[in-house]
Protein backbone atom coordinates (compact mmCIF):
# COMPACT_ATOMS: atom_id res chain seq x y z
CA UNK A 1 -96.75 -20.38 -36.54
CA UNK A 2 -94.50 -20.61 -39.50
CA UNK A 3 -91.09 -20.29 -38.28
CA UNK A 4 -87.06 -20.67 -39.80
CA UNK A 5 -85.63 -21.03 -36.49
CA UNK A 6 -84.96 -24.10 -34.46
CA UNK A 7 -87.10 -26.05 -32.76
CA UNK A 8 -85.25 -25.54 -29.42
CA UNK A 9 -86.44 -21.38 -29.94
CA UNK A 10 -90.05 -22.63 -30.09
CA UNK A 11 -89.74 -24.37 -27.23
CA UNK A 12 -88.42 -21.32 -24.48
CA UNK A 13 -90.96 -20.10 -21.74
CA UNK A 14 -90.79 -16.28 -23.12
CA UNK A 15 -91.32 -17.71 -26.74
CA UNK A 16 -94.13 -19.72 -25.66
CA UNK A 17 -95.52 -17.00 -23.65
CA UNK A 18 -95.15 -14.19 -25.72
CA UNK A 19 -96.75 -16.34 -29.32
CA UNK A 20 -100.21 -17.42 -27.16
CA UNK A 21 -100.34 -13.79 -25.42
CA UNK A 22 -100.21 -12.16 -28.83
CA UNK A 23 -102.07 -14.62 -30.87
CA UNK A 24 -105.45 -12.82 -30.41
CA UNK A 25 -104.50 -9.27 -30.89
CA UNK A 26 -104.12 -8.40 -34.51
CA UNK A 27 -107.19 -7.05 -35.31
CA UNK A 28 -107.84 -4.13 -33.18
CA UNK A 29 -103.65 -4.43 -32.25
CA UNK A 30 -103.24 -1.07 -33.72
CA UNK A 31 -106.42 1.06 -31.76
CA UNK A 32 -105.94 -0.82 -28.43
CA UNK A 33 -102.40 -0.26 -28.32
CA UNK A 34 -103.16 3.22 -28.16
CA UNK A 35 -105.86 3.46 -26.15
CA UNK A 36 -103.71 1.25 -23.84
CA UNK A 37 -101.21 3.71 -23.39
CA UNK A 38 -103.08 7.06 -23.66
CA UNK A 39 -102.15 8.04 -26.86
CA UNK A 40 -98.62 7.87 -26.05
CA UNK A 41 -97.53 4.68 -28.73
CA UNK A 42 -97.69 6.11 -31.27
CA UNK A 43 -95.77 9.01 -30.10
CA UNK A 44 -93.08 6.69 -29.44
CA UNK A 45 -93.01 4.74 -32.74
CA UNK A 46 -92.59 8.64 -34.07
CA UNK A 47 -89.76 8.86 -32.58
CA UNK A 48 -88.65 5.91 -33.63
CA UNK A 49 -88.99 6.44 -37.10
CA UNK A 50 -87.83 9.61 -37.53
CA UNK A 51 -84.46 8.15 -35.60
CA UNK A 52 -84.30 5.99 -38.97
CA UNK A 53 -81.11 7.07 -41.49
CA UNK A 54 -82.58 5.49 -44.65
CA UNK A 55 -82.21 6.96 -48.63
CA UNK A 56 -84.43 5.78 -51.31
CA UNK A 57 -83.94 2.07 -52.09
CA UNK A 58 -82.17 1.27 -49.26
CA UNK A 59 -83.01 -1.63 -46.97
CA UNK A 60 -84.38 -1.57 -43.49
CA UNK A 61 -85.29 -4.50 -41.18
CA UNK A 62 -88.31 -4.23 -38.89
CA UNK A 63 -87.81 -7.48 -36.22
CA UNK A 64 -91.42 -7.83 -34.29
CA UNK A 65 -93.42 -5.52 -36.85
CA UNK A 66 -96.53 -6.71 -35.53
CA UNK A 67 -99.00 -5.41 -38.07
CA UNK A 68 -96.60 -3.20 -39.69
CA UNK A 69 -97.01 0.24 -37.63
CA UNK A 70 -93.02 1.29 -38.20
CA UNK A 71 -92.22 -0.04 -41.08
CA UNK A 72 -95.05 1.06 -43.09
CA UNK A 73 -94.45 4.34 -41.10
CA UNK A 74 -90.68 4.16 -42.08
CA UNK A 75 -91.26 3.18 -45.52
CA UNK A 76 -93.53 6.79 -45.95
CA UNK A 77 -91.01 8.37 -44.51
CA UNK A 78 -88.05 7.34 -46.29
CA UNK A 79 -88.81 5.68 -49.59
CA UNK A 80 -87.28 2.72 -48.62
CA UNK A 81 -87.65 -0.84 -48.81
CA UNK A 82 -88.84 -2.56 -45.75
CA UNK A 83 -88.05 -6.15 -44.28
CA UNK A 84 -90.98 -6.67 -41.84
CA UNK A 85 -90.09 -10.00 -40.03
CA UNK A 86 -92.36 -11.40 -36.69
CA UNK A 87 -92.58 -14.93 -35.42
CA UNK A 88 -96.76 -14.87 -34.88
CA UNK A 89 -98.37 -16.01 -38.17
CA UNK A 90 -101.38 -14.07 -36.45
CA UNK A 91 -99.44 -10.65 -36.54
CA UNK A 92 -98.15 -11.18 -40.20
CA UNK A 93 -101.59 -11.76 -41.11
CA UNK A 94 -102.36 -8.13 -39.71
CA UNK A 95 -99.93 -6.86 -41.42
CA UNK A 96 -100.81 -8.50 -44.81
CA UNK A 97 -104.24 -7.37 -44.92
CA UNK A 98 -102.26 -3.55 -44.03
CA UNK A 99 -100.73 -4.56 -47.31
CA UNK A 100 -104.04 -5.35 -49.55
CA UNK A 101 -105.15 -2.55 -48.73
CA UNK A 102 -102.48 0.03 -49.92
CA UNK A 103 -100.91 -1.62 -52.84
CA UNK A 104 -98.27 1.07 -52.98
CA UNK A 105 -97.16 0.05 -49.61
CA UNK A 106 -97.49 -3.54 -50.36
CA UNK A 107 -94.51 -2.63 -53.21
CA UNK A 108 -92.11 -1.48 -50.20
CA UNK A 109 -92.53 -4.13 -47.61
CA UNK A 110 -92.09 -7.56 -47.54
CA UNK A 111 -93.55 -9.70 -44.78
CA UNK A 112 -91.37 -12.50 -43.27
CA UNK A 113 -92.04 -15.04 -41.00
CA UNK A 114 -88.88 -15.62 -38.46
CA UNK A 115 -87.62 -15.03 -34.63
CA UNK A 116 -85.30 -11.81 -33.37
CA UNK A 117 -82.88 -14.70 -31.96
CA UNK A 118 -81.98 -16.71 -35.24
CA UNK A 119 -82.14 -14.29 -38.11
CA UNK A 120 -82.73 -15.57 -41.61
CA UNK A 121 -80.36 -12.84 -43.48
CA UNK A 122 -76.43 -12.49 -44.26
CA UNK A 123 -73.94 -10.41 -41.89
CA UNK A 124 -74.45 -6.67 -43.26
CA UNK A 125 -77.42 -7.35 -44.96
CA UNK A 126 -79.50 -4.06 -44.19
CA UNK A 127 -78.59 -0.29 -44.05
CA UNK A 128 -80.38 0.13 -40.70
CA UNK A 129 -82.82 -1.94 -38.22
CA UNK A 130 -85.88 -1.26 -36.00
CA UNK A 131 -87.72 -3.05 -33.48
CA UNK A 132 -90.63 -2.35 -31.04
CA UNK A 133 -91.26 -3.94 -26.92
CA UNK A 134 -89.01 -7.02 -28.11
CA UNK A 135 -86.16 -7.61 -25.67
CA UNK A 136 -88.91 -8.38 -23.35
CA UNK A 137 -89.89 -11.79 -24.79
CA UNK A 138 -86.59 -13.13 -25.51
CA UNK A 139 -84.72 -15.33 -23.07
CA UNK A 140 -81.35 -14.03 -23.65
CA UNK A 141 -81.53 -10.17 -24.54
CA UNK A 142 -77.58 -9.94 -24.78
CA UNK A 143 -77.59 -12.70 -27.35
CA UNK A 144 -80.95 -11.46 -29.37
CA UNK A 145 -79.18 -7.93 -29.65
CA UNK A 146 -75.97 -9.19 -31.31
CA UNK A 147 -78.00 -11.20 -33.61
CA UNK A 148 -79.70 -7.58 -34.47
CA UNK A 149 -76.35 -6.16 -34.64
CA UNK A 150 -74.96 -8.66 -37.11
CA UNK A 151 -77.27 -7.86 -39.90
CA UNK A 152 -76.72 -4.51 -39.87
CA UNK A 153 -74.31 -2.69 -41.79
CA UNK A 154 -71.50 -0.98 -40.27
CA UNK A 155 -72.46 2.81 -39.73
CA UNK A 156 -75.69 1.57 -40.05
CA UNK A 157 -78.91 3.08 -37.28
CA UNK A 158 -80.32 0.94 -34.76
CA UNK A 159 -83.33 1.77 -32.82
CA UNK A 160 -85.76 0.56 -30.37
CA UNK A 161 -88.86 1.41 -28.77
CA UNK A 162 -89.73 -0.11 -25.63
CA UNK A 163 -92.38 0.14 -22.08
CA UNK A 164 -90.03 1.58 -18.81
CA UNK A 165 -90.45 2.24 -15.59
CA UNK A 166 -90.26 5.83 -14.90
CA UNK A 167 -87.70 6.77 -12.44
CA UNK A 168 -89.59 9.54 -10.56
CA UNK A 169 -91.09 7.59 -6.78
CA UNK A 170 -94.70 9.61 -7.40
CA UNK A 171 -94.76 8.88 -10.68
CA UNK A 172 -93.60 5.17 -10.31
CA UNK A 173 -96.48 4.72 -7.73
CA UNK A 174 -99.34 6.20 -10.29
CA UNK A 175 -97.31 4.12 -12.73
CA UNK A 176 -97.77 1.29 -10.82
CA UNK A 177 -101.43 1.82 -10.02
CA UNK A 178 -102.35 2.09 -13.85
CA UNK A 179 -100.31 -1.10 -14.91
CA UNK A 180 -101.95 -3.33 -12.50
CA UNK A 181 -105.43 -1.95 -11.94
CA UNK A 182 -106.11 0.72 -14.55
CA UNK A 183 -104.87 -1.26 -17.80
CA UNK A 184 -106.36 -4.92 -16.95
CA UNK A 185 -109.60 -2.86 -16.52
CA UNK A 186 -109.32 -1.36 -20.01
CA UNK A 187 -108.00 -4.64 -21.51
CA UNK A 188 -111.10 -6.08 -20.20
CA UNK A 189 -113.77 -3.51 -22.45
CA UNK A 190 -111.71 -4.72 -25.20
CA UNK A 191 -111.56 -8.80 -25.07
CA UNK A 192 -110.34 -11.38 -22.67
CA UNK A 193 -107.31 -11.48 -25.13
CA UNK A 194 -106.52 -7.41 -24.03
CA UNK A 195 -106.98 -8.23 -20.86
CA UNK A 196 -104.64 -10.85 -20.28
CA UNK A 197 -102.23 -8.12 -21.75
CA UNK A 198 -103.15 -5.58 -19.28
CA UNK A 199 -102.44 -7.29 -16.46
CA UNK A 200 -99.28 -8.58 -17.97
CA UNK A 201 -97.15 -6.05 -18.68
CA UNK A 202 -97.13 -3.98 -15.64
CA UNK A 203 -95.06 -6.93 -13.48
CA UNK A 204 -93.30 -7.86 -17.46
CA UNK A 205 -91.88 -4.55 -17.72
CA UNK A 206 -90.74 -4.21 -14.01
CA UNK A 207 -89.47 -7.50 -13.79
CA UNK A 208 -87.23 -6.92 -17.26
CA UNK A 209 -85.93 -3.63 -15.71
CA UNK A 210 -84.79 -5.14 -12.40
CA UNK A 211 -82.91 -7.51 -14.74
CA UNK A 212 -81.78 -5.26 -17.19
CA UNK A 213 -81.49 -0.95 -15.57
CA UNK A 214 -81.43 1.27 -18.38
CA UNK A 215 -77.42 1.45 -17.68
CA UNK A 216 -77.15 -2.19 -17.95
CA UNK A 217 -79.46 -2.41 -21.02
CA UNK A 218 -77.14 0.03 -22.68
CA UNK A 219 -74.23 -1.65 -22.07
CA UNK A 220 -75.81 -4.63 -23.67
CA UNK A 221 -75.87 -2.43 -26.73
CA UNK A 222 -72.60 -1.13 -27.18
CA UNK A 223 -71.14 -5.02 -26.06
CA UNK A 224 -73.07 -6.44 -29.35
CA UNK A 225 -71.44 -4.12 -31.52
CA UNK A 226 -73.60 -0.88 -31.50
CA UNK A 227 -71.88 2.89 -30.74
CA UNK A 228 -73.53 6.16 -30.01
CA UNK A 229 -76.17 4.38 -27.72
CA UNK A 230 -78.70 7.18 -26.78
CA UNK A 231 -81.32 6.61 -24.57
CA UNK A 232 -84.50 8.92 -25.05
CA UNK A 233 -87.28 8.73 -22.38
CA UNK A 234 -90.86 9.69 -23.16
CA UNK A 235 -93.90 10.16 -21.49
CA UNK A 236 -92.79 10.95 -17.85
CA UNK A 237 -90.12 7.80 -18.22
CA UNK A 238 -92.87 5.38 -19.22
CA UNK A 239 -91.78 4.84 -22.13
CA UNK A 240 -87.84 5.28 -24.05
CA UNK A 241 -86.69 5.08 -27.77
CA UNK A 242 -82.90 3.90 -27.88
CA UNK A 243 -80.93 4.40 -30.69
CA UNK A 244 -77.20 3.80 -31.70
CA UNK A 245 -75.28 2.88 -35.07
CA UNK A 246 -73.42 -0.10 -35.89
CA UNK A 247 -69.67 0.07 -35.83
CA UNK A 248 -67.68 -0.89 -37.85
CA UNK A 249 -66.13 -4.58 -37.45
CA UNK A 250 -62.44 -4.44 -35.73
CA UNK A 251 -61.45 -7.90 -36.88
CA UNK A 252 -58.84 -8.06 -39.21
């Protein structure tokens, strides 16, 4: 992997994790995400993107774009120029070969190789930022989110899309009956690689929610920096877009 960040970033258990579980994925990342999750992704990237407040020109920053599903979804949307920045060479090869094959897209986006905790950019440098099931892999969520925070500019939107637990008990028990025998069983008619996913995320995403309640996570937000935090949950609470804006710097 190709990387501007320390060497001491490379080296954290989530990092490690998260670059080897992804490594394999790119090619059918797109399809099997979906199928994954009944449809329901790419209802929540939707909603994600349409939470964007972006003009013509104006500069957006897509941290873990994967093979580019938001931003080249953001960029169609908006006009605007997109910053799509991952840390798995793998997933920036998806999203190159996205590229090659619209050239019009390829115009608006521009692929970067980096990590959500160190980011390559200048305080303020982008009118608004997304990013999609990150918070997840970092090893400090608190710290990754002010980095996020500091590259935005002030009155700038934030938003997020991310896997939850939903708070319903029936629903929470067929929850937890898909995520750990349902989904490794679908992973499996895909590759070894989708599997190892599948049975993954089902304890991932309940373990980072009994660290982090959706009232903590918030908090987390507005203590980097971010106002207006709004919490949208999808899908029966299996899935929530956040959102909030950047406010303005109090320092003299």
């Amino acid at each position: 992997m190709t990387s501007s960040s320390s060497p001491s970033l490379d080296d954290a258990p989530r990092k490690r994790h998260a670059l080897a579980l992804f490594a394999g994925l790119p090619r059918h990342y797109d399809r099997a995400g979906a199928t994954l999750s009944f449809g329901q992704d790419p209802r929540w990237r939707a909603a994600l993107v349409h939470s964007v407040v972006a003009g013509p020109d104006e500069r957006v920053l897509d941290v873990a774009t994967g093979t580019g599903m938001v931003a080249a979804a953001v960029v169609r949307r908006t006009g605007c120029r997109v910053t799509a920045l991952d840390q798995s060479a793998q997933m920036l090869g998806g999203l190159r070969a996205r590229l090659a094959a619209d050239p019009a897209l390829a115009q608006r986006i521009e692929p970067v190789a980096g990590q959500a905790e160190a980011l390559p950019f200048p305080d303020a440098s982008f009118d608004a930022l997304t990013f999609t099931y990150l918070l997840r892999y970092v090893e400090d969520p608190a710290a990754t989110l002010r980095e996020l925070a500091r590259v935005v500019k002030p009155g700038g939107t934030v938003g997020m899309v991310e896997f939850a637990v939903p708070p319903r008990r029936v629903l929470r028990a067929a929850w937890r009956l898909y995520t750990r025998l349902v989904m490794p069983a679908l992973g499996r008619l895909l590759s070894r690689d989708w599997q190892e996913v599948g049975a993954f995320l089902g304890p991932s995403i309940e373990g980072f929610y009994a660290r982090f309640p959706l009232t903590r996570l918030a908090a987390l937000w507005q203590e980097a920096g971010l106002a207006d935090v709004r919490v949208r949950r999808m899908s029966f609470g299996a899935g929530i877009v956040m959102t909030a804006v950047r406010a303005a710097d109090e320092r003299p």
